[in-house]
PDB file of N, CA and C in Angstrom:
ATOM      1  N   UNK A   1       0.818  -1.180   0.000  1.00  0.00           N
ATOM      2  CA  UNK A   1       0.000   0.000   0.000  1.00  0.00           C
ATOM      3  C   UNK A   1       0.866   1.249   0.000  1.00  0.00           C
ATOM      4  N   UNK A   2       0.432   1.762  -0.664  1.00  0.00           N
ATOM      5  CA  UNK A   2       0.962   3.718  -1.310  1.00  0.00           C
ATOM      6  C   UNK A   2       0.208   4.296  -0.123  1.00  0.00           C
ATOM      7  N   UNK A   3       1.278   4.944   0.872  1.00  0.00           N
ATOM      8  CA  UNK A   3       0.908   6.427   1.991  1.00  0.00           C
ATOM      9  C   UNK A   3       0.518   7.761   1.099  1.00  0.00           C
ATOM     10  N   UNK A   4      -0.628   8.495   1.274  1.00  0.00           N
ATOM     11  CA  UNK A   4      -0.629   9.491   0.360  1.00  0.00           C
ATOM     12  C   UNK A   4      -0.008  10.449   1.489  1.00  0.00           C
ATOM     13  N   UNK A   5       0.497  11.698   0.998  1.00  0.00           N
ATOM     14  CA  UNK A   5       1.124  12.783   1.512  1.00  0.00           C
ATOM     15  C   UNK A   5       0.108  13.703   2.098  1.00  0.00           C
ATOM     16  N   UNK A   6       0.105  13.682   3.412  1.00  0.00           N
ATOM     17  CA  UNK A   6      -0.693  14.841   4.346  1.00  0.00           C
ATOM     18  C   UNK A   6      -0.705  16.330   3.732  1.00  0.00           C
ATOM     19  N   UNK A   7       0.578  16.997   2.891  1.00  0.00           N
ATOM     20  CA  UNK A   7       0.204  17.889   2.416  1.00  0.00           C
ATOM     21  C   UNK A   7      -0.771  18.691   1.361  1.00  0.00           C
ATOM     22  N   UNK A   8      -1.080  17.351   0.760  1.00  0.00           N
ATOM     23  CA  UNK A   8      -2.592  17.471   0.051  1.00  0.00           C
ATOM     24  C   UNK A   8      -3.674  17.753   0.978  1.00  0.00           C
ATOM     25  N   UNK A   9      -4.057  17.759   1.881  1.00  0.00           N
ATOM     26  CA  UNK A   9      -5.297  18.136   2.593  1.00  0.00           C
ATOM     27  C   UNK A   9      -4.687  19.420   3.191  1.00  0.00           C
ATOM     28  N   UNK A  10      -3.320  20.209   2.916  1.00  0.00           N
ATOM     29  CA  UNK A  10      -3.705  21.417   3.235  1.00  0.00           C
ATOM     30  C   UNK A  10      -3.924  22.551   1.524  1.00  0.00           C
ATOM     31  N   UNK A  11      -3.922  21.882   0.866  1.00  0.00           N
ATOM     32  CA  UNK A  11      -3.940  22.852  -0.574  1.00  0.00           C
ATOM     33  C   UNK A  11      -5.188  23.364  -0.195  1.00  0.00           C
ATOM     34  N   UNK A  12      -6.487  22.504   0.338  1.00  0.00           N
ATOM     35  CA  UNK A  12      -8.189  23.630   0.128  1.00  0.00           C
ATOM     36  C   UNK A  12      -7.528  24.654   1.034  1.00  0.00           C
ATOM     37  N   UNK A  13      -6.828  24.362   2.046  1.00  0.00           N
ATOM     38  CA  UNK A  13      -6.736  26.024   3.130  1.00  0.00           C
ATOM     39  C   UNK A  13      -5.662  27.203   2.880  1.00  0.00           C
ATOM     40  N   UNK A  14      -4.938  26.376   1.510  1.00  0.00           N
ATOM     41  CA  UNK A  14      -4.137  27.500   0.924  1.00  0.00           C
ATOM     42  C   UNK A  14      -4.708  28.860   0.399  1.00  0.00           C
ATOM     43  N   UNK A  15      -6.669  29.028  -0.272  1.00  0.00           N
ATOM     44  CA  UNK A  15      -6.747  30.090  -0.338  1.00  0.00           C
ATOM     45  C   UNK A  15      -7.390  30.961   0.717  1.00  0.00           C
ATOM     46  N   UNK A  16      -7.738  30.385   2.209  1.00  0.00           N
ATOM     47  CA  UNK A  16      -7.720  30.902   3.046  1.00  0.00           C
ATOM     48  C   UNK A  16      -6.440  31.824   3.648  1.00  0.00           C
ATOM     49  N   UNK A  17      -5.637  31.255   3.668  1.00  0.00           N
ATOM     50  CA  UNK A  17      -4.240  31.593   4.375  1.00  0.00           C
ATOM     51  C   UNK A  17      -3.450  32.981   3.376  1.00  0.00           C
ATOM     52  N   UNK A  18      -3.842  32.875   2.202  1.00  0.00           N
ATOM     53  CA  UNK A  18      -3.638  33.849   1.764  1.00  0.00           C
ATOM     54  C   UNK A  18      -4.513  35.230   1.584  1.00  0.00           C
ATOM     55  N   UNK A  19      -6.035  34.776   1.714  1.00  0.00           N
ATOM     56  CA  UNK A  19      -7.057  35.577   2.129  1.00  0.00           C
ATOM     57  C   UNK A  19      -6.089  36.138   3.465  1.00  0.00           C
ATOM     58  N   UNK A  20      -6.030  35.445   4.320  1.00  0.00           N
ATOM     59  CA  UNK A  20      -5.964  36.079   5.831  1.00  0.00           C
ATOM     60  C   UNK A  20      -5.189  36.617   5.541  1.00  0.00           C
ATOM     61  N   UNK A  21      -3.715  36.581   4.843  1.00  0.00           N
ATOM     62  CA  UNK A  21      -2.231  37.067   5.302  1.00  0.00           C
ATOM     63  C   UNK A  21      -2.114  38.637   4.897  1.00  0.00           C
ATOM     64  N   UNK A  22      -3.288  39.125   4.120  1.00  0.00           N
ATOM     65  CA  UNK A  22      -3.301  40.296   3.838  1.00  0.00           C
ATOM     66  C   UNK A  22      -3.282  41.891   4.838  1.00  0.00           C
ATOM     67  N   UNK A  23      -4.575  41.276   5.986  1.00  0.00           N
ATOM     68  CA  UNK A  23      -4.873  42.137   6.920  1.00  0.00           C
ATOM     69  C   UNK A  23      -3.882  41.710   8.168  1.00  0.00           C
ATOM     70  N   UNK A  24      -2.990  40.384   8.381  1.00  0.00           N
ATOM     71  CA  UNK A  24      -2.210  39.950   9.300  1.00  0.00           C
ATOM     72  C   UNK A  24      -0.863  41.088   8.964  1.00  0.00           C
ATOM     73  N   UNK A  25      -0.511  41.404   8.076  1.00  0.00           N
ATOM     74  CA  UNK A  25       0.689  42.093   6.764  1.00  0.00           C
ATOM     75  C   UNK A  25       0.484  43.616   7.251  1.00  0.00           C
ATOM     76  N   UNK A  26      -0.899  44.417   6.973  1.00  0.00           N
ATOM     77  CA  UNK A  26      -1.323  45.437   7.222  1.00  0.00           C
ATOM     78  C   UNK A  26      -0.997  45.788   8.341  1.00  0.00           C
ATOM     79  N   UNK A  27      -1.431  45.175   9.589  1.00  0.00           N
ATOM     80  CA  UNK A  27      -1.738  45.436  11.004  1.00  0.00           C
ATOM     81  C   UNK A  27      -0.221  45.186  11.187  1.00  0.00           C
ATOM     82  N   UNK A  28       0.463  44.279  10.674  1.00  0.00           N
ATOM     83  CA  UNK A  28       1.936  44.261  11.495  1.00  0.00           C
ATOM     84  C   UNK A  28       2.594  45.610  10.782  1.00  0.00           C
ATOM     85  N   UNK A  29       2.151  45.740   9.729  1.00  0.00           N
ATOM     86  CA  UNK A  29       3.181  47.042   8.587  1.00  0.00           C
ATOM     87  C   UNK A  29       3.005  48.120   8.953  1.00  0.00           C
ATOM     88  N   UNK A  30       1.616  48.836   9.457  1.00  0.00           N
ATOM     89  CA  UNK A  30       1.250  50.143   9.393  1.00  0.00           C
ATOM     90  C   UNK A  30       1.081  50.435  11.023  1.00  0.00           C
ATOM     91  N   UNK A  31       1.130  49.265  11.586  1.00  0.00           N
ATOM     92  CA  UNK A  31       1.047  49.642  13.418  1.00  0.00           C
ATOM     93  C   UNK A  31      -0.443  49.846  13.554  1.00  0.00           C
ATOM     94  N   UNK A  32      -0.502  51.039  14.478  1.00  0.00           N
ATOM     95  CA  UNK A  32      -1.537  51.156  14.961  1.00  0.00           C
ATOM     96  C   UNK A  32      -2.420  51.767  14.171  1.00  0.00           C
ATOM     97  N   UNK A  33      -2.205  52.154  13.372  1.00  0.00           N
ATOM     98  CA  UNK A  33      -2.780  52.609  11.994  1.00  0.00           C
ATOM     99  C   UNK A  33      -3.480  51.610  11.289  1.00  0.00           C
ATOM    100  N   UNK A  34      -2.958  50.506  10.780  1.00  0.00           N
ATOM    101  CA  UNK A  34      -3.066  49.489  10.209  1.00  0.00           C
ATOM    102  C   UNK A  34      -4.679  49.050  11.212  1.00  0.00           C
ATOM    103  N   UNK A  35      -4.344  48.455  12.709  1.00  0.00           N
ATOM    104  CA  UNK A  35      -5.240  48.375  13.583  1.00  0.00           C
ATOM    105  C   UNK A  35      -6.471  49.311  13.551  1.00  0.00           C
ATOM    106  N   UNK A  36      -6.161  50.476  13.516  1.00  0.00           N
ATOM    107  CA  UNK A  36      -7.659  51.411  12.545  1.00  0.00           C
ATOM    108  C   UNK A  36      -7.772  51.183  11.883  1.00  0.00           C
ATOM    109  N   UNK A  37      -7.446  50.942  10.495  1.00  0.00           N
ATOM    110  CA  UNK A  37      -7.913  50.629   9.546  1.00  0.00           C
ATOM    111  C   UNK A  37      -8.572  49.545   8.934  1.00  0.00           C
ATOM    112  N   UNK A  38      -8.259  48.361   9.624  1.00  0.00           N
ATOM    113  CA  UNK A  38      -8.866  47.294   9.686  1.00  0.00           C
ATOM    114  C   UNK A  38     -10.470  47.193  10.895  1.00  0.00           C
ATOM    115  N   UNK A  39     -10.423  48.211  11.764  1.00  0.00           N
ATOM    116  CA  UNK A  39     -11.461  48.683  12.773  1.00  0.00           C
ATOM    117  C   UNK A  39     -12.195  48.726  11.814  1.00  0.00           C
ATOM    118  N   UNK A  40     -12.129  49.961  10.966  1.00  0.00           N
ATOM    119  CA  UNK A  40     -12.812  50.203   9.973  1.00  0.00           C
ATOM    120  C   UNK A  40     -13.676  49.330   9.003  1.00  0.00           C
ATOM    121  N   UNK A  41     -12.971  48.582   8.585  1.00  0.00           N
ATOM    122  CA  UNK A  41     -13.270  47.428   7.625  1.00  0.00           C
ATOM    123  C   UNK A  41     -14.368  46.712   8.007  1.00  0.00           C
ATOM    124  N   UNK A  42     -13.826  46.192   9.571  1.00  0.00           N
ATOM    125  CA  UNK A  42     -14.742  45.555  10.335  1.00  0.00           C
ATOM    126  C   UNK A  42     -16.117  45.978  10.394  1.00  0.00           C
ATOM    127  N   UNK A  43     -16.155  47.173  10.740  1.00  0.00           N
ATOM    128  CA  UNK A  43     -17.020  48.050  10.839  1.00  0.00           C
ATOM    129  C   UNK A  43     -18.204  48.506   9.612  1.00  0.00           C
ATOM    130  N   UNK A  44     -17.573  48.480   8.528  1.00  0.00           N
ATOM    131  CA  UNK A  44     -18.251  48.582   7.044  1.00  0.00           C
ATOM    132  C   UNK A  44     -18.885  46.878   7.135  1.00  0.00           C
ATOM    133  N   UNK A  45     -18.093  45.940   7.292  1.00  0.00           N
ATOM    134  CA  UNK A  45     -18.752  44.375   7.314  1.00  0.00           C
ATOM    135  C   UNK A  45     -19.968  44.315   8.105  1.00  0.00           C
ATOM    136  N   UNK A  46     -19.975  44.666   9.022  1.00  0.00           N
ATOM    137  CA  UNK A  46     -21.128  44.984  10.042  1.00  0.00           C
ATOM    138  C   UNK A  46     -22.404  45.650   9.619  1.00  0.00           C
ATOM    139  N   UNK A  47     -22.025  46.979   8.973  1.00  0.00           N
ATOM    140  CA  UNK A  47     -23.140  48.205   8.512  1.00  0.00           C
ATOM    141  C   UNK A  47     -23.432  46.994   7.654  1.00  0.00           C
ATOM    142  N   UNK A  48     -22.903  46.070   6.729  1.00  0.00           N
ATOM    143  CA  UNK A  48     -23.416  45.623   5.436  1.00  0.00           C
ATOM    144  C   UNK A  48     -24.391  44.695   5.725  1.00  0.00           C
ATOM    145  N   UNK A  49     -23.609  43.831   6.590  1.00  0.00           N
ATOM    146  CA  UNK A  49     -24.505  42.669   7.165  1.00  0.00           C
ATOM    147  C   UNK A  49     -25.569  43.044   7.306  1.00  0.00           C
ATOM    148  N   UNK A  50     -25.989  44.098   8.179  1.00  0.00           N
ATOM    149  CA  UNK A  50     -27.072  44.467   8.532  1.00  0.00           C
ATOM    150  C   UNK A  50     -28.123  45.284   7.361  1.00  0.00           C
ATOM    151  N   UNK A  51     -27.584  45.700   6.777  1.00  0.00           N
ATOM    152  CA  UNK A  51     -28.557  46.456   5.381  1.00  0.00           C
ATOM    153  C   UNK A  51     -28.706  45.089   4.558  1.00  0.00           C
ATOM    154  N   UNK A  52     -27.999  44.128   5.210  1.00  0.00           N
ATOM    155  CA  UNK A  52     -28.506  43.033   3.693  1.00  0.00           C
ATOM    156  C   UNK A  52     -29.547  42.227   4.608  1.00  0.00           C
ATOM    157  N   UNK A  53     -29.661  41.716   5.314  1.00  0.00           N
ATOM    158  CA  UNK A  53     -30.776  41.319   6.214  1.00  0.00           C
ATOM    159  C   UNK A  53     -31.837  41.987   6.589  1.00  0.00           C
ATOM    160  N   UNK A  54     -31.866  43.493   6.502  1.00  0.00           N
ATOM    161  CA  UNK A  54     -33.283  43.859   6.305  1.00  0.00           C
ATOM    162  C   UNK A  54     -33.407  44.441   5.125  1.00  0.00           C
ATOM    163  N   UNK A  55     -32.508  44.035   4.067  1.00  0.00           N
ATOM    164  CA  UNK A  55     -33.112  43.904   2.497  1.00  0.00           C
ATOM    165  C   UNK A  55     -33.402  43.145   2.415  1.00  0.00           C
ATOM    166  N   UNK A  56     -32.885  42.009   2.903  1.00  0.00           N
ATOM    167  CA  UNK A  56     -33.874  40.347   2.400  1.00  0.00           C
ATOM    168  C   UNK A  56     -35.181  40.371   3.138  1.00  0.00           C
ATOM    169  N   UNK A  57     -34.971  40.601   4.445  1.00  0.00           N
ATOM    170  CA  UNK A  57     -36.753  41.139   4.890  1.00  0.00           C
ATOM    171  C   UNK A  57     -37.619  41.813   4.137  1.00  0.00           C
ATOM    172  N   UNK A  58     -36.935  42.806   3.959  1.00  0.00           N
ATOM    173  CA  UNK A  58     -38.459  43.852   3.003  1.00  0.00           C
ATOM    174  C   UNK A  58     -38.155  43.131   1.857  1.00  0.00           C
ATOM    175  N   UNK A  59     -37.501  42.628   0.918  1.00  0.00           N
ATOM    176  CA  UNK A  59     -37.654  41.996  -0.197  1.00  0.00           C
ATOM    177  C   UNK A  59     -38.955  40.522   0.210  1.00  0.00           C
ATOM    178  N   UNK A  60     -38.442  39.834   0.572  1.00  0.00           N
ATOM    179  CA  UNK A  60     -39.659  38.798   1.187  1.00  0.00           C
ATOM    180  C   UNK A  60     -41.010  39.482   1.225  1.00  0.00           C
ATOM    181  N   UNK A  61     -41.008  40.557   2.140  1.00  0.00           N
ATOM    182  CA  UNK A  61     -42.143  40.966   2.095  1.00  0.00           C
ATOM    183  C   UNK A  61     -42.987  41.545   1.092  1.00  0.00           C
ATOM    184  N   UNK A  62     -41.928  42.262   0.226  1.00  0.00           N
ATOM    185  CA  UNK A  62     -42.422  42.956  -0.964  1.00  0.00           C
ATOM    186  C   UNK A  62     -42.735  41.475  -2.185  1.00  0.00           C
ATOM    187  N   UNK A  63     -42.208  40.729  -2.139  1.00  0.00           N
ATOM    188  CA  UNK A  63     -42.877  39.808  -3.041  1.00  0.00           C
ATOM    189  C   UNK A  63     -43.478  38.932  -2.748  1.00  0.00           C
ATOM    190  N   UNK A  64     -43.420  38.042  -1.448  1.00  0.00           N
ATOM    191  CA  UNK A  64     -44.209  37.562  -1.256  1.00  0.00           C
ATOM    192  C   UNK A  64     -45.688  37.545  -0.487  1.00  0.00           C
ATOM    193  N   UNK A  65     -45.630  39.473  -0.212  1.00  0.00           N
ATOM    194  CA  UNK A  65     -47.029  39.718   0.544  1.00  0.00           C
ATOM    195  C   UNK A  65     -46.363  39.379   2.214  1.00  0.00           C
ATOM    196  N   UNK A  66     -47.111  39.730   2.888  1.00  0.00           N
ATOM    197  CA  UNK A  66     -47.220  39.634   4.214  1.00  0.00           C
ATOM    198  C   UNK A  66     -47.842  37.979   4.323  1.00  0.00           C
ATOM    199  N   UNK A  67     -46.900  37.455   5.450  1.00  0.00           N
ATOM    200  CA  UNK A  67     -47.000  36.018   5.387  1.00  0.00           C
ATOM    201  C   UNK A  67     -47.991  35.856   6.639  1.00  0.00           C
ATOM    202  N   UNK A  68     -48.346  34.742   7.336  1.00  0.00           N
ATOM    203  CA  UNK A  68     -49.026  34.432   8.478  1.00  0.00           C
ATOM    204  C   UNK A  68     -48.084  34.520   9.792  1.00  0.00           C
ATOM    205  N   UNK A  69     -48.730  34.557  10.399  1.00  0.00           N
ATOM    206  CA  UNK A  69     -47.811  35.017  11.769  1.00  0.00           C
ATOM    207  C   UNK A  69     -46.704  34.387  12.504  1.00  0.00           C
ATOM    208  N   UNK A  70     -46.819  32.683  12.234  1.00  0.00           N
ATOM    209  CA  UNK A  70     -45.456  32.184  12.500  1.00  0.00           C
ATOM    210  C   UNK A  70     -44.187  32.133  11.603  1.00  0.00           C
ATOM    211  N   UNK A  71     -44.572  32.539  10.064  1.00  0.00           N
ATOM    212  CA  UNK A  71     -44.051  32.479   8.833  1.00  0.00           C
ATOM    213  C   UNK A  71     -43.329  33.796   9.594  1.00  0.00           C
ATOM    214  N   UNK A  72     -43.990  34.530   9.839  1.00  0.00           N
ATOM    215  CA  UNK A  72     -43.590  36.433   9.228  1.00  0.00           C
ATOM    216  C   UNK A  72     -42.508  36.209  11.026  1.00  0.00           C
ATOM    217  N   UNK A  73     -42.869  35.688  12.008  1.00  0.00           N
ATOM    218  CA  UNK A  73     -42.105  36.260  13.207  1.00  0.00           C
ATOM    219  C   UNK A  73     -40.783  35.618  12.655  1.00  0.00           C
ATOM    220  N   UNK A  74     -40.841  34.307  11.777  1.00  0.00           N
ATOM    221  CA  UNK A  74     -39.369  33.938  11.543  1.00  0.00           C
ATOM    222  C   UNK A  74     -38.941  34.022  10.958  1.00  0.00           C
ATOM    223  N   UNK A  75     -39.284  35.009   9.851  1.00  0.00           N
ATOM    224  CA  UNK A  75     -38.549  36.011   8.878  1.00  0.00           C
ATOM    225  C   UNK A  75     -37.893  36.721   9.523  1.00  0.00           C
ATOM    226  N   UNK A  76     -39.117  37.618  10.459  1.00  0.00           N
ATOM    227  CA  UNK A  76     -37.879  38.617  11.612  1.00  0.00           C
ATOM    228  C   UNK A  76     -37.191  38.392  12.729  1.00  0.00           C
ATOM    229  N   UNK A  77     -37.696  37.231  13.154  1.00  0.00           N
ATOM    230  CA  UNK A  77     -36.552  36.384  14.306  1.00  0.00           C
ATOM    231  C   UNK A  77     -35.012  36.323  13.101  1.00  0.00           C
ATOM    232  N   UNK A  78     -34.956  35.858  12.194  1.00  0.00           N
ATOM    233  CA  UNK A  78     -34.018  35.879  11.125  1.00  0.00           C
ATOM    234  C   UNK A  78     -33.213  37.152  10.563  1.00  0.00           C
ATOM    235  N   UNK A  79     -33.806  38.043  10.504  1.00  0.00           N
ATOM    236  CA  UNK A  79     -33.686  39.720  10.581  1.00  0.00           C
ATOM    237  C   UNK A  79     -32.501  39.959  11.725  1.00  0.00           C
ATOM    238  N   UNK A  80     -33.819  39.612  12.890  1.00  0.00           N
ATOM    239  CA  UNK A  80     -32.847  40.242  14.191  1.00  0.00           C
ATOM    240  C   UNK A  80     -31.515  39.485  14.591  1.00  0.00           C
ATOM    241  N   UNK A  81     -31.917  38.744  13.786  1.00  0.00           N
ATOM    242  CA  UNK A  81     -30.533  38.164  14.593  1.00  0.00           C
ATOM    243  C   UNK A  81     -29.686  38.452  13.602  1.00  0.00           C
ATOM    244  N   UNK A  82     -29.441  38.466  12.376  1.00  0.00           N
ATOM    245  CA  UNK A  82     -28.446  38.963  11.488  1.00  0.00           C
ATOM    246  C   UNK A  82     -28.112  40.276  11.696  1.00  0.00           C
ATOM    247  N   UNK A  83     -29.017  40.980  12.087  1.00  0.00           N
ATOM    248  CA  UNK A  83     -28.798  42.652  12.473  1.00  0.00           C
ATOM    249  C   UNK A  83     -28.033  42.968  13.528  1.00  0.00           C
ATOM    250  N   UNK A  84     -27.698  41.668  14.876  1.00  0.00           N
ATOM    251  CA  UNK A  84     -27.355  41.442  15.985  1.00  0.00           C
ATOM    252  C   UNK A  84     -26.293  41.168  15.687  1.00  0.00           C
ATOM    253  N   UNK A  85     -25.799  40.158  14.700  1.00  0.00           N
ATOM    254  CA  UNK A  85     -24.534  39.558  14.419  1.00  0.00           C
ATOM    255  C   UNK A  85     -23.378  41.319  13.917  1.00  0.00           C
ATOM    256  N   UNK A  86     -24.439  41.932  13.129  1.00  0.00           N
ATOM    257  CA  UNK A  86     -23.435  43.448  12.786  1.00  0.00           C
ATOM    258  C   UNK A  86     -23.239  43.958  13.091  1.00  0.00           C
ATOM    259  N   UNK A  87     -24.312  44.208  13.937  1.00  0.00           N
ATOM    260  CA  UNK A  87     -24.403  45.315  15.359  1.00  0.00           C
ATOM    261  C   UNK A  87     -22.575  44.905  16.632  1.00  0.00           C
ATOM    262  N   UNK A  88     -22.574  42.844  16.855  1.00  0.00           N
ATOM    263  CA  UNK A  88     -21.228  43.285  16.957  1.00  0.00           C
ATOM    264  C   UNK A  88     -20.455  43.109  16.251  1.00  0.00           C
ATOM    265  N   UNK A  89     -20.222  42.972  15.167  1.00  0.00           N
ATOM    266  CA  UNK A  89     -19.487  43.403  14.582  1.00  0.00           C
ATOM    267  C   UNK A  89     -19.020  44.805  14.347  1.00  0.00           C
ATOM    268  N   UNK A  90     -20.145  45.751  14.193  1.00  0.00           N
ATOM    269  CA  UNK A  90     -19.822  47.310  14.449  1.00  0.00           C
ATOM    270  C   UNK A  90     -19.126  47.482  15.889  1.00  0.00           C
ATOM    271  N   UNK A  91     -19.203  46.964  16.786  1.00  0.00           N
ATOM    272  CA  UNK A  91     -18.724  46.727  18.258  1.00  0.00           C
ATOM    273  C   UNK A  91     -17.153  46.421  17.982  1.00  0.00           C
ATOM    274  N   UNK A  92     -17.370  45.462  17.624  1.00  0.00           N
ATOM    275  CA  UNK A  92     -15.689  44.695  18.208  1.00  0.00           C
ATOM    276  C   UNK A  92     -14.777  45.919  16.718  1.00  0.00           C
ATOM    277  N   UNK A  93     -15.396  46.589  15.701  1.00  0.00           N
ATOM    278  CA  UNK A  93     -14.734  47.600  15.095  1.00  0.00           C
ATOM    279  C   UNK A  93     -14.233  48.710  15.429  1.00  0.00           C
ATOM    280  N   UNK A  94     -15.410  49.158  16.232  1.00  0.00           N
ATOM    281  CA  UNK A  94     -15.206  50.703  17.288  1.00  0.00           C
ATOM    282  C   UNK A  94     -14.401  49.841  18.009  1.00  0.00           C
ATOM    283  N   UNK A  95     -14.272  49.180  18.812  1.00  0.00           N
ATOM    284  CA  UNK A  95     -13.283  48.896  19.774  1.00  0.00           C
ATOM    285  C   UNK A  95     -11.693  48.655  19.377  1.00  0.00           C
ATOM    286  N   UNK A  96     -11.486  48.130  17.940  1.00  0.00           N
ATOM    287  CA  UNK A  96     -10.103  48.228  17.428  1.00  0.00           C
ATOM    288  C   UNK A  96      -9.887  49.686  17.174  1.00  0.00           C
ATOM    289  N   UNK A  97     -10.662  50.980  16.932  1.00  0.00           N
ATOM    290  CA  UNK A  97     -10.245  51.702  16.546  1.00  0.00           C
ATOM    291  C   UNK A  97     -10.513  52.656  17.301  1.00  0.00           C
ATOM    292  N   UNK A  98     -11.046  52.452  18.786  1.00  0.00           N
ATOM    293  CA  UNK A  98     -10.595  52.987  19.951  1.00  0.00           C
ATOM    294  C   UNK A  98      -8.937  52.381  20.531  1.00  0.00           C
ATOM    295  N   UNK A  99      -8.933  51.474  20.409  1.00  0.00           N
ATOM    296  CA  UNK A  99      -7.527  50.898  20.928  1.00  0.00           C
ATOM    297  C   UNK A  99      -6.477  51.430  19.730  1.00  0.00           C
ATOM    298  N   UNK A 100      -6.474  51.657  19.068  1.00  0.00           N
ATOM    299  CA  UNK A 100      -5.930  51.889  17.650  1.00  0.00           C
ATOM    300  C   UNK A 100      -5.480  53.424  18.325  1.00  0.00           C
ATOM    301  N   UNK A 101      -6.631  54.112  18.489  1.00  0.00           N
ATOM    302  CA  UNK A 101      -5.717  55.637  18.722  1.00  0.00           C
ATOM    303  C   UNK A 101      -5.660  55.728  20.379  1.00  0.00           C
ATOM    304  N   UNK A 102      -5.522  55.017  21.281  1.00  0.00           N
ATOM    305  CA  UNK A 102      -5.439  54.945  22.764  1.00  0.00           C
ATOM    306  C   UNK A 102      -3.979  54.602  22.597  1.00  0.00           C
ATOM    307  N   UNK A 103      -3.434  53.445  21.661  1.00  0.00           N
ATOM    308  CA  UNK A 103      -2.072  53.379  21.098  1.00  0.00           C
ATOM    309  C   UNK A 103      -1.112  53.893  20.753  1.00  0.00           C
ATOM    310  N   UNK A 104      -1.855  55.107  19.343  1.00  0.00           N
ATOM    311  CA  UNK A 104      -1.091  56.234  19.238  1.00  0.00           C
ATOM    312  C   UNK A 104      -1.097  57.322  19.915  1.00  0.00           C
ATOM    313  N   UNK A 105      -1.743  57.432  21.270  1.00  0.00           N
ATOM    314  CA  UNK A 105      -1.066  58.834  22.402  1.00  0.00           C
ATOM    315  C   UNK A 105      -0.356  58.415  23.124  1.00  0.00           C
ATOM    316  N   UNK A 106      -0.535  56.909  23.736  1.00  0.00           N
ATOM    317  CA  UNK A 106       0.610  56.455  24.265  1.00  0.00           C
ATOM    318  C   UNK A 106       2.287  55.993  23.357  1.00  0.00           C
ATOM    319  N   UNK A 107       1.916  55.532  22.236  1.00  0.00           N
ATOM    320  CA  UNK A 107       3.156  54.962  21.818  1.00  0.00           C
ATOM    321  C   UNK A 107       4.254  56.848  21.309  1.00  0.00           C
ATOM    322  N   UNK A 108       3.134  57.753  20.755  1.00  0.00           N
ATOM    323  CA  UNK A 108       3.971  59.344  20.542  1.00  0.00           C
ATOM    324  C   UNK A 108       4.488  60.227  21.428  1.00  0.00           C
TER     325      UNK A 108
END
C-alpha cells in the first residue's frame, strides 16, 4: 500500500491563508494605523450585514405579501438576529479603533 502525503489536505486552506495574510501584513506594517484601519473594515462588514438582512426582509415581504404570523415572526426572528450579528461586529470595530488611537497617544 501507497501512503498518500498529508500535504494534500492542506492545498483547500491555501486560499484561506492567503485571504488572511493580507490584513495579518497590514496590522503588522502600518502599526496602529493598520489596527484602525482594519477597525474600519470591520465596521463597514457589520453596517453591510445588517442592510442586507433587512433587504432580504423587506424583499420577502415585498414579493411575497405579508406572510401568516409564525411564517412572518421567523422572517424577523431571522432579521434580528443577522442585524445582531453586525451590530457586533460594528462593536468589536469601534473597539479596534478605539484601541488603535489609545495606542497612538501612548506609543507618541
Amino acid at each position: 500500500m501507497r501512503r498518500h502525503s498529508e500535504t494534500l489536505l492542506l492545498v483547500p486552506l491555501l486560499p484561506i491563508f492567503l485571504a488572511g495574510m493580507f490584513p495579518m501584513f497590514l496590522i503588522a506594517m502600518l502599526g496602529f494605523f493598520g489596527l484602525a484601519l482594519f477597525g474600519m473594515l470591520v465596521i463597514c462588514v457589520g453596517l453591510a450585514s445588517s442592510n442586507e438582512a433587512h433587504d432580504n426582509f423587506n424583499h420577502d415581504v415585498i414579493v411575497h405579501g405579508f406572510a401568516r404570523g409564525p411564517e412572518r415572526a421567523a422572517r424577523a426572528s431571522d432579521m434580528h438576529l443577522a442585524a445582531r450579528l453586525g451590530l457586533r461586529l460594528e462593536a468589536v470595530g469601534a473597539t479596534m479603533v478605539i484601541t488603535a488611537a489609545i495606542g497612538l497617544c501612548y506609543a507618541a
